[in-house]
Protein backbone atom coordinates (compact mmCIF):
# COMPACT_ATOMS: atom_id res chain seq x y z
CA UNK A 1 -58.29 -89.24 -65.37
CA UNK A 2 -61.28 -87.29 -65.54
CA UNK A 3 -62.39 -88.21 -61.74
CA UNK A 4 -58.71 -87.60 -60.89
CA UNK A 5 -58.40 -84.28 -61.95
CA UNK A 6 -61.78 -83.19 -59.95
CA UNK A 7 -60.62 -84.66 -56.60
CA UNK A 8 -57.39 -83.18 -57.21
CA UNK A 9 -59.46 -80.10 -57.80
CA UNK A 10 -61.04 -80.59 -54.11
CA UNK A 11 -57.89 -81.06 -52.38
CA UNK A 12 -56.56 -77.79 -54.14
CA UNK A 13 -59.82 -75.91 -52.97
CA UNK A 14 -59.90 -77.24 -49.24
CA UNK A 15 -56.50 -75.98 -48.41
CA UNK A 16 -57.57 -72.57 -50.02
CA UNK A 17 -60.58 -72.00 -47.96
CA UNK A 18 -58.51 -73.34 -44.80
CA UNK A 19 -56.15 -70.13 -45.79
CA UNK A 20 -58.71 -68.03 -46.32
CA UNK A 21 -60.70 -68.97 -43.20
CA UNK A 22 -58.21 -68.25 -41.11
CA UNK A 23 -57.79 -64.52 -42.09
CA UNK A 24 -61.79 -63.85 -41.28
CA UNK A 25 -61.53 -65.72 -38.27
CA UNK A 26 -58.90 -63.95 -37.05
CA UNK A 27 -60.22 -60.50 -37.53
CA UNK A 28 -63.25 -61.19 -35.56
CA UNK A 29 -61.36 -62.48 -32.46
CA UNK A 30 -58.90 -59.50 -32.48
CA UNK A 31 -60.88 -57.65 -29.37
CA UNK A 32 -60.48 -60.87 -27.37
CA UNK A 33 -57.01 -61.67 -28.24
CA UNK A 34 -56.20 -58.03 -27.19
CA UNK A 35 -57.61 -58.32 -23.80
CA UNK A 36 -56.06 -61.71 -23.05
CA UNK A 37 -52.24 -61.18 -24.20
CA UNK A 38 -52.64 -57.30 -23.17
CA UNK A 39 -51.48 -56.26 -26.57
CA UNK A 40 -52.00 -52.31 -27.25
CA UNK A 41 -53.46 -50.95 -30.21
CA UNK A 42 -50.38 -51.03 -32.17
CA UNK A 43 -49.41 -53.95 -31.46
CA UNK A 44 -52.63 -56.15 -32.12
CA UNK A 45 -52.91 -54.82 -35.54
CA UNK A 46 -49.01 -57.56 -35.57
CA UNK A 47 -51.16 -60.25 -35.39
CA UNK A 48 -52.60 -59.62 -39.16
CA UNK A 49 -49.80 -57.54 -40.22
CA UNK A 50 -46.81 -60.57 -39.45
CA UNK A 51 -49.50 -62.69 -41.38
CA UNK A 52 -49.68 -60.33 -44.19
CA UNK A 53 -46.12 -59.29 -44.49
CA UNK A 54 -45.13 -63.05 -44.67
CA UNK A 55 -47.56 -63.87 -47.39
CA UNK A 56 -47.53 -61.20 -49.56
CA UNK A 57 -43.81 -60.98 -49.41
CA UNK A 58 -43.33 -64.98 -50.13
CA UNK A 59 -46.01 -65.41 -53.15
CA UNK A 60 -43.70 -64.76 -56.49
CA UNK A 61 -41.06 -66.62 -54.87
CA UNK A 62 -42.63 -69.81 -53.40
CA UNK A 63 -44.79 -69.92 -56.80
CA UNK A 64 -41.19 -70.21 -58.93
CA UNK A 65 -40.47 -72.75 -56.98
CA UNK A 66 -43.26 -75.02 -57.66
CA UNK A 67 -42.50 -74.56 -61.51
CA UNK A 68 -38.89 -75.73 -60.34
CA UNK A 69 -38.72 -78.24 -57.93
CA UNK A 70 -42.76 -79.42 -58.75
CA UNK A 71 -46.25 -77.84 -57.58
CA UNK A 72 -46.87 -81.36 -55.33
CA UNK A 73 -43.97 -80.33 -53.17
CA UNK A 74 -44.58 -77.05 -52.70
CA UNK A 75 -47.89 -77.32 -51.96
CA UNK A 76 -47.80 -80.01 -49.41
CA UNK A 77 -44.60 -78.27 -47.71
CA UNK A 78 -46.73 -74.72 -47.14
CA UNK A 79 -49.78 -77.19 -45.53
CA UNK A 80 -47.32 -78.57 -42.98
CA UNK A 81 -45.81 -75.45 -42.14
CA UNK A 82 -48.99 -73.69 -41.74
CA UNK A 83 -50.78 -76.32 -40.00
CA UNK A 84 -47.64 -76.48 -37.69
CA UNK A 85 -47.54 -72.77 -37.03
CA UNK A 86 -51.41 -72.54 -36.11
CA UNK A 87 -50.79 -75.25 -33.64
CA UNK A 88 -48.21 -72.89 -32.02
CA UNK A 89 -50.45 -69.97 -32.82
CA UNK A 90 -53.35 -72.14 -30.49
CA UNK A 91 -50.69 -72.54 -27.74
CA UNK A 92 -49.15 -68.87 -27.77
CA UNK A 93 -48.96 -67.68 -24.59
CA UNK A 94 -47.66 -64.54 -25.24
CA UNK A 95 -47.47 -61.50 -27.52
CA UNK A 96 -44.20 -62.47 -29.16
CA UNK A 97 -45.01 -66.13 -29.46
CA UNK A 98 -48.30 -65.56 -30.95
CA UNK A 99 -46.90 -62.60 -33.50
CA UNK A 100 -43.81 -65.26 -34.41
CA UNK A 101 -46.17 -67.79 -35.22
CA UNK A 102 -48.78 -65.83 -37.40
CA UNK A 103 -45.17 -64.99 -39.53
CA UNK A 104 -44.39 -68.35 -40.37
CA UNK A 105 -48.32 -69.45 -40.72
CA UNK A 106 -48.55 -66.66 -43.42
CA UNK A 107 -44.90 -68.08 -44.83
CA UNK A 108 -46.75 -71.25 -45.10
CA UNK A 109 -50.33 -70.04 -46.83
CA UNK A 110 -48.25 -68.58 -49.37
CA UNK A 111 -45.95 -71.37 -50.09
CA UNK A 112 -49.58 -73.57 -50.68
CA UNK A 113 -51.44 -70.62 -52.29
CA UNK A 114 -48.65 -69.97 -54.53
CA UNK A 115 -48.93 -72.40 -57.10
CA UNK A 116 -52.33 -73.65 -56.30
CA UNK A 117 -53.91 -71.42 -59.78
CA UNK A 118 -51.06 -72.82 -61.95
CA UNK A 119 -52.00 -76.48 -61.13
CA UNK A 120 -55.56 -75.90 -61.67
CA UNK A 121 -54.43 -74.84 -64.95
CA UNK A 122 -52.50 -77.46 -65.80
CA UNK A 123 -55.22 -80.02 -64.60
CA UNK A 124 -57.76 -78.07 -66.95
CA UNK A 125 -56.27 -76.55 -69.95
CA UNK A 126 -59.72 -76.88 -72.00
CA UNK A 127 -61.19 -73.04 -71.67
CA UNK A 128 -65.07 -74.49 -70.52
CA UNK A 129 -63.64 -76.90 -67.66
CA UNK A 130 -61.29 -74.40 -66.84
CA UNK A 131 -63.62 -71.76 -66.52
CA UNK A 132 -65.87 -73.85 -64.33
CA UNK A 133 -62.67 -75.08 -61.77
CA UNK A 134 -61.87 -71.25 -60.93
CA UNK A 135 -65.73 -70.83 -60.54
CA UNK A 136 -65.18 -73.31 -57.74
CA UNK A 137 -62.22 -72.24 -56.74
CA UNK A 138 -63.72 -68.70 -56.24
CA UNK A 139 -66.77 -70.68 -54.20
CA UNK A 140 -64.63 -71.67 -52.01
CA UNK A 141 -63.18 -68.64 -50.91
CA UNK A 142 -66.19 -67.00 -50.13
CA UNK A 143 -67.09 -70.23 -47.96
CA UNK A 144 -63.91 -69.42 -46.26
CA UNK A 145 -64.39 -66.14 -46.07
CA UNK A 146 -68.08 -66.90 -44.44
CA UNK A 147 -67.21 -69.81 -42.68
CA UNK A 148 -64.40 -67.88 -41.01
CA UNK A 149 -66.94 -65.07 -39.78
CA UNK A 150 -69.64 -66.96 -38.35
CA UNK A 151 -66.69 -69.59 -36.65
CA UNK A 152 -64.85 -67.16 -35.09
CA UNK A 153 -67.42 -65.50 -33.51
CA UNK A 154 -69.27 -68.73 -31.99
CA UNK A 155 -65.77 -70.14 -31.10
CA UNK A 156 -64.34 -67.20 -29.56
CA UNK A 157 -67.56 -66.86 -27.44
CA UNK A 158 -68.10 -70.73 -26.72
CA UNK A 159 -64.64 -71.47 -25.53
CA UNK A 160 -61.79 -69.50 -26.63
CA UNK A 161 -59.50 -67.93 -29.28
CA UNK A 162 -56.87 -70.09 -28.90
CA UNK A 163 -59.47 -72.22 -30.83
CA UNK A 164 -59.84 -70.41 -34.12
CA UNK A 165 -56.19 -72.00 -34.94
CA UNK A 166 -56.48 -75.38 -33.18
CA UNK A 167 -59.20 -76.27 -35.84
CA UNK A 168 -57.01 -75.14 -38.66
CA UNK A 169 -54.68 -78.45 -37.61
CA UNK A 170 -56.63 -81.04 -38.61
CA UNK A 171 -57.85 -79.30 -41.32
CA UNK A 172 -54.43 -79.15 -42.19
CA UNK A 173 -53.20 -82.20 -41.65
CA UNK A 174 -56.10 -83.93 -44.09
CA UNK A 175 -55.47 -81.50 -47.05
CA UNK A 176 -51.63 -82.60 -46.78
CA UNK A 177 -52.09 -86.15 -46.86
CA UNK A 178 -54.90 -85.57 -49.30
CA UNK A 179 -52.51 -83.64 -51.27
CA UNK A 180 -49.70 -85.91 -51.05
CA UNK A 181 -51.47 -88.83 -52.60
CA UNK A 182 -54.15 -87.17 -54.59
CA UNK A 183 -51.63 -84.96 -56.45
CA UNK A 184 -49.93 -86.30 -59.01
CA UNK A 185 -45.97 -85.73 -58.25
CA UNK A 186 -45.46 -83.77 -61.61
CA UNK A 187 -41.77 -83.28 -61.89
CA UNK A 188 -40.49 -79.37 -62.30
CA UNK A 189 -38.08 -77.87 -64.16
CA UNK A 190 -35.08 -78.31 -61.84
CA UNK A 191 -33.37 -75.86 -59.68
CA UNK A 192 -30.77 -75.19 -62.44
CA UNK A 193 -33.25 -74.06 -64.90
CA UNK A 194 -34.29 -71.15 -63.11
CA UNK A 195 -32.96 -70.77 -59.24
CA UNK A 196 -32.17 -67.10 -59.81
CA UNK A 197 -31.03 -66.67 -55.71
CA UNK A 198 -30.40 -62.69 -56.73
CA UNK A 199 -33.87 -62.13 -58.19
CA UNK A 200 -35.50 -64.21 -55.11
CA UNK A 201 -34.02 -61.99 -52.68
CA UNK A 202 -35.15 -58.33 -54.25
CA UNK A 203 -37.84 -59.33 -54.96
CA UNK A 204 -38.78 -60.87 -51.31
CA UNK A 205 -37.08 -57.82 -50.05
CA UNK A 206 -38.78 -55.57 -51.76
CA UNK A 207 -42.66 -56.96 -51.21
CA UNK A 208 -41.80 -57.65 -47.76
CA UNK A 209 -40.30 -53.68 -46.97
CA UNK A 210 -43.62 -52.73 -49.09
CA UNK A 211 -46.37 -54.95 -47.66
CA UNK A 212 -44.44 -53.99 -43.87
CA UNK A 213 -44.64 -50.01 -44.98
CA UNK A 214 -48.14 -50.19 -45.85
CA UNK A 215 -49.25 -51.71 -42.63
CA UNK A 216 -47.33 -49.32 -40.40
CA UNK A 217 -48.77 -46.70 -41.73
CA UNK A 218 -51.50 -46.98 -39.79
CA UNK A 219 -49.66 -46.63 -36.90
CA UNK A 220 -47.12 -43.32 -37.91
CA UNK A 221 -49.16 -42.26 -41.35
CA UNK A 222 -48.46 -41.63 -44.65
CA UNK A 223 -46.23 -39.08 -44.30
CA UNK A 224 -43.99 -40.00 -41.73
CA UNK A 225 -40.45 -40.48 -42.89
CA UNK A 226 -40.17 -43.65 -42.13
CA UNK A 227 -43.50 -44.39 -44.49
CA UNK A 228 -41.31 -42.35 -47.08
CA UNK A 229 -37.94 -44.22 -46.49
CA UNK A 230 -39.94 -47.41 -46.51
CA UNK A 231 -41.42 -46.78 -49.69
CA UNK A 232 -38.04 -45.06 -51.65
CA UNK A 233 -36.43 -48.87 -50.40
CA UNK A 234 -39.47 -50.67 -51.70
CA UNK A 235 -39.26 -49.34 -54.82
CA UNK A 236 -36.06 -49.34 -55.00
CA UNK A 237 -35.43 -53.28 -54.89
CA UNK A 238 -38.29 -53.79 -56.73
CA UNK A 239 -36.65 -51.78 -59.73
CA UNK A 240 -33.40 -53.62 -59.07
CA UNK A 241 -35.52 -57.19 -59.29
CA UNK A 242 -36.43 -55.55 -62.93
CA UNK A 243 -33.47 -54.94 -63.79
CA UNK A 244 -32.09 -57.80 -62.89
CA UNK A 245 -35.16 -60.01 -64.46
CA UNK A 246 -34.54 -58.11 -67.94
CA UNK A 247 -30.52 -59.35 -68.00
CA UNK A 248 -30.92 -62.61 -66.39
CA UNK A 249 -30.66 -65.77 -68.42
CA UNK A 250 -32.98 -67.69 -66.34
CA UNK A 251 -35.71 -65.16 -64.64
CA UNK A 252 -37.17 -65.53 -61.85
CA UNK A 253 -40.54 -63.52 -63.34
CA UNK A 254 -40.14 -63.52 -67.17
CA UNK A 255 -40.58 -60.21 -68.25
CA UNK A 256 -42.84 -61.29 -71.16
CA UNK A 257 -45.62 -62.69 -68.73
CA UNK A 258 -46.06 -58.97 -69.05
CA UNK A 259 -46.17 -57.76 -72.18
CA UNK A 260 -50.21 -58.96 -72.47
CA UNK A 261 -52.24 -55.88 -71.64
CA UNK A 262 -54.75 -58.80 -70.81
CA UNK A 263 -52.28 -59.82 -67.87
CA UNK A 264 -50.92 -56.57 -66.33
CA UNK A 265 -54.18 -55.11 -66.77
CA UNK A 266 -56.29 -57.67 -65.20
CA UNK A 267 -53.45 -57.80 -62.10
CA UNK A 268 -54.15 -54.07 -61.48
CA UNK A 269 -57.58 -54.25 -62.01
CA UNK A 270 -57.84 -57.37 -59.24
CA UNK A 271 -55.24 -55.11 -56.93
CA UNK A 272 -57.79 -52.36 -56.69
CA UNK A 273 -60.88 -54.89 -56.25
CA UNK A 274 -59.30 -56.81 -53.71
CA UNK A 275 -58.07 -53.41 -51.66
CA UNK A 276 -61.87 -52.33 -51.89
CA UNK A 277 -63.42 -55.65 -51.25
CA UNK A 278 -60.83 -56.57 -47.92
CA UNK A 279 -61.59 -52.89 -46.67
CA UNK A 280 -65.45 -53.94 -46.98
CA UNK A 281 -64.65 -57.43 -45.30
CA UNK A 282 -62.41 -55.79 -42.39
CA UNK A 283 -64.80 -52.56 -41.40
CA UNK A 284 -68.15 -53.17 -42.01
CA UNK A 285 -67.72 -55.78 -39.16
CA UNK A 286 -66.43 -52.88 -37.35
CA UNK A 287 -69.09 -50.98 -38.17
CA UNK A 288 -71.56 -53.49 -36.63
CA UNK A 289 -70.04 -53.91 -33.50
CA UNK A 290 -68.96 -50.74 -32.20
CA UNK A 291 -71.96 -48.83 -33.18
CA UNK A 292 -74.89 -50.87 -33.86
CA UNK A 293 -73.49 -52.91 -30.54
CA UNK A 294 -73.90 -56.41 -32.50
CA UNK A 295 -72.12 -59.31 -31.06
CA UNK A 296 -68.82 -61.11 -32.37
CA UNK A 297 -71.12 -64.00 -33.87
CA UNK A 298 -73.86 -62.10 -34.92
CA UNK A 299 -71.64 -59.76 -36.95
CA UNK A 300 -70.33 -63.00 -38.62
CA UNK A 301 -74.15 -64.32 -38.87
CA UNK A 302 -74.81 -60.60 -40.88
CA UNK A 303 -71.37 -61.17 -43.06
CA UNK A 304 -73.28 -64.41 -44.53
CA UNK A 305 -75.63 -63.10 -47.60
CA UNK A 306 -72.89 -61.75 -48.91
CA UNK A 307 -70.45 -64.70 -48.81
CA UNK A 308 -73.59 -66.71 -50.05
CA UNK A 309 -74.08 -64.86 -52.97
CA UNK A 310 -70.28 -64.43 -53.93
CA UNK A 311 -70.32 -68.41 -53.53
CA UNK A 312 -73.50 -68.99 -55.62
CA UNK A 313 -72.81 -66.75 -58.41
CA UNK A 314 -69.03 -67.81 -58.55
CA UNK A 315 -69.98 -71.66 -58.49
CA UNK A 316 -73.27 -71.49 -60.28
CA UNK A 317 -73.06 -68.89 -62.73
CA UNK A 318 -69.75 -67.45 -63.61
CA UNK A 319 -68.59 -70.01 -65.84
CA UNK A 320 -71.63 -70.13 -68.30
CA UNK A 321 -71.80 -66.29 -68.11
CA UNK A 322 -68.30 -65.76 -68.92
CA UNK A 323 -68.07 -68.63 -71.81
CA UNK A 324 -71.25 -66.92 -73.08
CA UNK A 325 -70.76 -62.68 -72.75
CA UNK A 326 -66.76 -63.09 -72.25
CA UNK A 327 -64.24 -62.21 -69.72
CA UNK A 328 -63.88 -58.27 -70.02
CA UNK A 329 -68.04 -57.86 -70.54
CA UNK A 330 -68.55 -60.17 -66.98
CA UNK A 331 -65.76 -58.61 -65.41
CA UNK A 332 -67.46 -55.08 -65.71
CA UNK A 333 -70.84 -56.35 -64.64
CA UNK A 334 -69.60 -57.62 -61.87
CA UNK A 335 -67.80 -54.51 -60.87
CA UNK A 336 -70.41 -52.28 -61.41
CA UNK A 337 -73.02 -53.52 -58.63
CA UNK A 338 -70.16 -53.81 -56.21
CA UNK A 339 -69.17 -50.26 -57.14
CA UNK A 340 -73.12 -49.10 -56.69
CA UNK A 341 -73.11 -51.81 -53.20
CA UNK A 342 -70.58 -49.52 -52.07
CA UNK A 343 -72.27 -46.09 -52.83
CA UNK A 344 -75.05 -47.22 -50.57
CA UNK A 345 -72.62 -47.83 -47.41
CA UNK A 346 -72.61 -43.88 -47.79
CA UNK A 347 -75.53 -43.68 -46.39
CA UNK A 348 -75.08 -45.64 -42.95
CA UNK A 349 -76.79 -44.41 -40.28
CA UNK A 350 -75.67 -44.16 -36.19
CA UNK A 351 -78.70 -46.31 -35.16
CA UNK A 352 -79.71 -48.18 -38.69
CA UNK A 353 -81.75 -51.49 -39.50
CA UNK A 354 -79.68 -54.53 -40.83
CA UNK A 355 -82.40 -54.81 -43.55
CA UNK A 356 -82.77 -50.91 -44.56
CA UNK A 357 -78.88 -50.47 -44.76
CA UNK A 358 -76.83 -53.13 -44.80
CA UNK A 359 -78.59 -56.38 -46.85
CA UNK A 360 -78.76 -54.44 -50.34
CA UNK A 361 -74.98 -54.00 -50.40
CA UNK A 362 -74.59 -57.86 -49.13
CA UNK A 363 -76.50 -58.79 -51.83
CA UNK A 364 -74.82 -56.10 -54.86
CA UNK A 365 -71.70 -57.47 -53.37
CA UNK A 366 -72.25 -60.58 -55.15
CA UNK A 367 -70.60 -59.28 -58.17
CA UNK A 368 -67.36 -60.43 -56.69
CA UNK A 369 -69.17 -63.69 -57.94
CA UNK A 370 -68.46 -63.48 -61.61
CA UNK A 371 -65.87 -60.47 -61.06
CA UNK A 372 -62.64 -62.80 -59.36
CA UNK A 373 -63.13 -65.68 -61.97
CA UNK A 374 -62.90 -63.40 -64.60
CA UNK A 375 -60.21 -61.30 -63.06
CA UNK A 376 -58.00 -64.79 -62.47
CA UNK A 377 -58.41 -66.16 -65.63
CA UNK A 378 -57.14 -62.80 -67.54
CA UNK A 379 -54.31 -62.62 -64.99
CA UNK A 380 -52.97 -66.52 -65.92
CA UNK A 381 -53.64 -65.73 -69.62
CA UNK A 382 -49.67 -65.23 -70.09
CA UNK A 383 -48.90 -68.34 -68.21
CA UNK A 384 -47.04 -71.38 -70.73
CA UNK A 385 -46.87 -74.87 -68.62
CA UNK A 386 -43.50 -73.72 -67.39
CA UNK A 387 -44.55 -70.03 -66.44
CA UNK A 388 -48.00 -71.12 -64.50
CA UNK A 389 -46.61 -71.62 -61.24
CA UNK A 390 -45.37 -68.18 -61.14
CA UNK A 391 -47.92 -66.73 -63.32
CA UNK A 392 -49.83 -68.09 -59.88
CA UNK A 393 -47.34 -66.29 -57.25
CA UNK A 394 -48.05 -63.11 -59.10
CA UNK A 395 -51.75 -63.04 -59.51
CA UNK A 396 -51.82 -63.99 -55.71
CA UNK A 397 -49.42 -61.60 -54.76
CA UNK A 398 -51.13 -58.96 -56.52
CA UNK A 399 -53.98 -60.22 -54.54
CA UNK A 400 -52.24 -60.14 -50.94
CA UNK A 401 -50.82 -56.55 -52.05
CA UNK A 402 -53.93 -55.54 -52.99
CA UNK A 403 -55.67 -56.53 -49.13
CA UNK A 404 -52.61 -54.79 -46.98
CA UNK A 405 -53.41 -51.55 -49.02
CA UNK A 406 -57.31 -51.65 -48.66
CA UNK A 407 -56.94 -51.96 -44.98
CA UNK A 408 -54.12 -49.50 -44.48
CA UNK A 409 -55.41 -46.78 -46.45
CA UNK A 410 -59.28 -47.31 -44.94
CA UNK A 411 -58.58 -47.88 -41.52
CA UNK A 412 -55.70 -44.90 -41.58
CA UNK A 413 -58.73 -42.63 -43.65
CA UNK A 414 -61.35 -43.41 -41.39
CA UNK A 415 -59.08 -43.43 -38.02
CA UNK A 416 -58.63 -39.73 -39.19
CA UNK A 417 -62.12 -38.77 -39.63
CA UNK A 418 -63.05 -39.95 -36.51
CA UNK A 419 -60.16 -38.51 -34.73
CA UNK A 420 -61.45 -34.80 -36.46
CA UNK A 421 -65.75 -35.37 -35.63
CA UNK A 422 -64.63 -36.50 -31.75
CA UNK A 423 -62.48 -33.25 -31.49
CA UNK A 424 -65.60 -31.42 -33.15
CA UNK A 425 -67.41 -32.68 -30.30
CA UNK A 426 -69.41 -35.67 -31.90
CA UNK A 427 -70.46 -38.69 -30.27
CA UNK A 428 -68.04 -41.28 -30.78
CA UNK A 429 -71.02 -43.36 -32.95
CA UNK A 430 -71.25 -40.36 -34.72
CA UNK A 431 -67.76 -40.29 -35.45
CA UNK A 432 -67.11 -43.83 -36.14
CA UNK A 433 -70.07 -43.76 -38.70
CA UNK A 434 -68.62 -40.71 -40.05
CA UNK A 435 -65.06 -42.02 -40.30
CA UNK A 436 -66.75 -45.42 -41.98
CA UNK A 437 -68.44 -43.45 -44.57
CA UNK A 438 -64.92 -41.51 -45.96
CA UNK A 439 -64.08 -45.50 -45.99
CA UNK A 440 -66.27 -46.69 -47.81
CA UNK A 441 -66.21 -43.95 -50.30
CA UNK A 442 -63.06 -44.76 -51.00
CA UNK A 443 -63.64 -48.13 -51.46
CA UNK A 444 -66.22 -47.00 -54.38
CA UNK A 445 -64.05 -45.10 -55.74
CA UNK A 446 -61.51 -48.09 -56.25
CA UNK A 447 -64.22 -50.24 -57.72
CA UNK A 448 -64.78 -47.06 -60.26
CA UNK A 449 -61.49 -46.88 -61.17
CA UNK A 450 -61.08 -50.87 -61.36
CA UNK A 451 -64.18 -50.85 -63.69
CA UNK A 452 -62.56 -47.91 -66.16
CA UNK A 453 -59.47 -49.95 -66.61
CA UNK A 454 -61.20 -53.03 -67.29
CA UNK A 455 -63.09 -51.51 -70.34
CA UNK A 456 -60.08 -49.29 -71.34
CA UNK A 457 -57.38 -51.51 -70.85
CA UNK A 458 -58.86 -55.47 -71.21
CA UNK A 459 -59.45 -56.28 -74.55
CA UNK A 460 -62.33 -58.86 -75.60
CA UNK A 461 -61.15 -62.20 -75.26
CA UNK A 462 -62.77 -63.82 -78.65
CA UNK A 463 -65.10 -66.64 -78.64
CA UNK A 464 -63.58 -68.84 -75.92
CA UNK A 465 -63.63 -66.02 -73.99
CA UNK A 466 -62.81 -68.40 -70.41
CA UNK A 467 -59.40 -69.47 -72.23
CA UNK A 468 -56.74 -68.58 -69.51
CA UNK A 469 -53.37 -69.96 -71.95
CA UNK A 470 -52.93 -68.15 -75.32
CA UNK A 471 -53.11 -70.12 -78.21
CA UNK A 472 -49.42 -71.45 -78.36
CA UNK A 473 -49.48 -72.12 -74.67
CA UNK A 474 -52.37 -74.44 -74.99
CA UNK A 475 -50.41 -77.27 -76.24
CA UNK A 476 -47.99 -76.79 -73.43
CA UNK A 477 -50.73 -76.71 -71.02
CA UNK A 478 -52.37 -79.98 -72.00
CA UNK A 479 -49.15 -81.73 -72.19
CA UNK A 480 -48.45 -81.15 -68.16
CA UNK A 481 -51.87 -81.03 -67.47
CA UNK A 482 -51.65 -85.15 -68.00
CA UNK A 483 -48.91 -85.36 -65.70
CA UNK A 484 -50.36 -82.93 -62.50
């Protein structure tokens, strides 16, 4: 069982950094694929928005139905239609075809991603294994995260971008057989037990019209009345969903996952980490190329001490650190060299060294390291054996929400800057730097807040401080933990 559980464990964190490569290896092809398919401005930022919109929208949902119809399904569905919609993705030959495509692969990363953290629960309901699997977990998104950089930049150069998605397929199509027989075919809950169709749909509606409102703002800003009317509906359903969660005999997001300040405090804490960190992972990139005149694979190259560290600390550290100080006491160290990483961007020059001004915050970054294991395991903490796969959609969700913000608000804040300094008559490195640097102060100022709520708000886990099930969901936990 033991053995079973790990290279269950393996499958579960190879499909993850497949997802998560593919968003970094996307964002540093984006020049290319707008020369080739002719797209303008606008319209290349569809190519990660239709991802986005798609996964952020789909999370809650797709993760209720792994609790329903069984995690093994889900999961292996979401690889097959991602891996089929970056094979169409490799092929597009146009804007619409390639924009189509990037929906339904983002449909698909959710539908895996979903209930990926509630069968890593299941599989390890003891609080030290535990604590080490979402180390590894977190490992592996950094890989993907670094992987992605430094592959899309040497494919993209080499041969093409039509190959950053080819090698997603058989990527793909390993991790779903993998999956299929690796994964134990744990039966859910049934469709009957919790199919709320009217939840699903305000729900989806309402993170979709969000997630969608937040990404066009770049293009007509916040204060456009679409932006407004956007919002007004977002809110809207997502009151309705509420509503209609509170008076609902079988929920489709029980209200009392909730009610621990542990949970809904470690879910907006991770929201404004991830919208600093993706901000970080989407402009400094930027930064690189169009001012310091770096390449698309040595920008990737320069990405790497920082996904290095991330991985190390996460898969070498976080889980002995955490078991030892706690989850709220990690959490904030963590934080609190990003936060200070951050701060230092400030500084950027027009014509810098990589080693003066860019390596110390690749290596403060790090904190994410021990800062996203702790954040994940306070977010399931309210998860019973029948709540985790939604318990999963949300924390991930929170996550995807969290990533569409941090690059709407800091490309729309430093778009502006940079649009003032060139009308002041600056050079336009000038005024790219100078647009960067409102970014990036922005992105400190998240981290600051995210660091206040954690020691306001979190409260100190006890002495298994890597538990991620409360004491009466334990049992619960163990008992489909045998069966995953």
């Amino acid at each position: 069982m033991g053995r079973s559980r790990w290279l269950a464990l393996t499958v579960l964190c190879a499909a993850m950094m497949m997802i998560i490569l593919d968003g970094t290896i996307v964002t540093v092809a984006l020049p290319t694929i707008q020369r080739d398919l002719r797209f303008s401005p606008a319209g290349l930022a569809w190519v990660v928005n239709a991802y986005l919109i798609a996964f952020g929208g789909l999370l809650l949902l797709a993760g209720r139905l792994g609790d329903l119809i069984g995690g093994k399904r889900v999961f292996v569905a979401g690889l097959v239609a991602f891996t089929v919609a970056s094979l169409v993705c490799g092929l597009a030959d146009s804007q619409a075809m390639l924009i189509a495509a990037r929906f339904v692969q983002g449909a698909g990363g959710a539908t895996a991603s979903a209930v990926s953290l509630g069968m890593i629960v299941r599989l390890f309901p003891e609080p030290p294994e535990q604590a080490k699997a979402l180390g590894i977990y977190s490992f592996t998104g950094a890989g993907g995260a670094s992987v992605g950089l430094v592959l899309g930049g040497v494919l993209t150069q080499a041969l093409n971008w039509h190959w950053i998605f080819f090698v997603n397929v058989p990527l793909g199509l390993v991790a779903a057989v993998a999956g299929w027989y690796v994964l134990a075919d744990a039966p859910g809950l049934g469709l009957r037990a919790g199919a709320d169709g009217l939840g699903a749909v305000l729900v989806t509606g309402g993170l979709m019209t969000g997630v969608y409102t937040i990404v066009e703002t770049t293009s007509y800003g916040w204060g456009a009345v679409r932006t407004v009317v956007g919002f007004v509906v977002a809110v809207l359903l997502l009151a309705l969903f509420v509503v209609r969660q509170a008076l609902a005999r079988t929920p489709l997001l029980p209200l009392r996952l909730l009610r621990p300040r542990n949970v809904w405090g470690a879910n907006v804490v991770q929201l404004l980490t991830v919208a600093a960190a993706f901000g970080f992972q989407v402009l400094i990139p930027q930064y690189m190329q169009r001012v310091l005149g770096y390449g698309a694979a040595a920008a990737g190259v320069a990405m790497l001490p920082a996904a290095v560290m991330i991985g190390l600390i996460s898969a070498g550290l976080s889980a002995r650190l955490i078991g030892r100080f706690g989850l709220r006491l990690m959490l904030a160290a963590g934080l609190a060299p990003i936060a200070a990483g951050f701060v230092l961007l400030l500084r950027l020059p027009v014509h810098g060294s990589y080693v003066a001004y860019l390596l110390p915050t690749m290596l403060l970054v790090g904190g994410f390291g021990v800062a996203f294991p702790a954040i994940i395991t306070l977010a399931m903490s309210g998860a019973s054996g029948s709540d985790a796969g939604v318990a999963s959609g949300l924390a991930n969700t929170t996550q995807q929400v969290g990533a569409a913000l941090g690059v709407a608000v800091l490309t729309t804040l430093a778009a502006a800057r940079y649009g003032h300094l060139v009308a002041a008559g600056r050079t336009t490195g000038e005024a790219l730097t100078g647009g960067y640097h409102v970014a990036f102060g922005v992105s400190a100022g998240l981290t600051v807040a995210a660091l206040v709520i954690a020691l306001m708000v979190l409260r100190p886990s006890g002495a298994s401080a890597a538990s991620v099930a409360s004491p009466a969901a334990e049992p619960a936990l163990a008992e489909h933990g045998k069966h995953v």
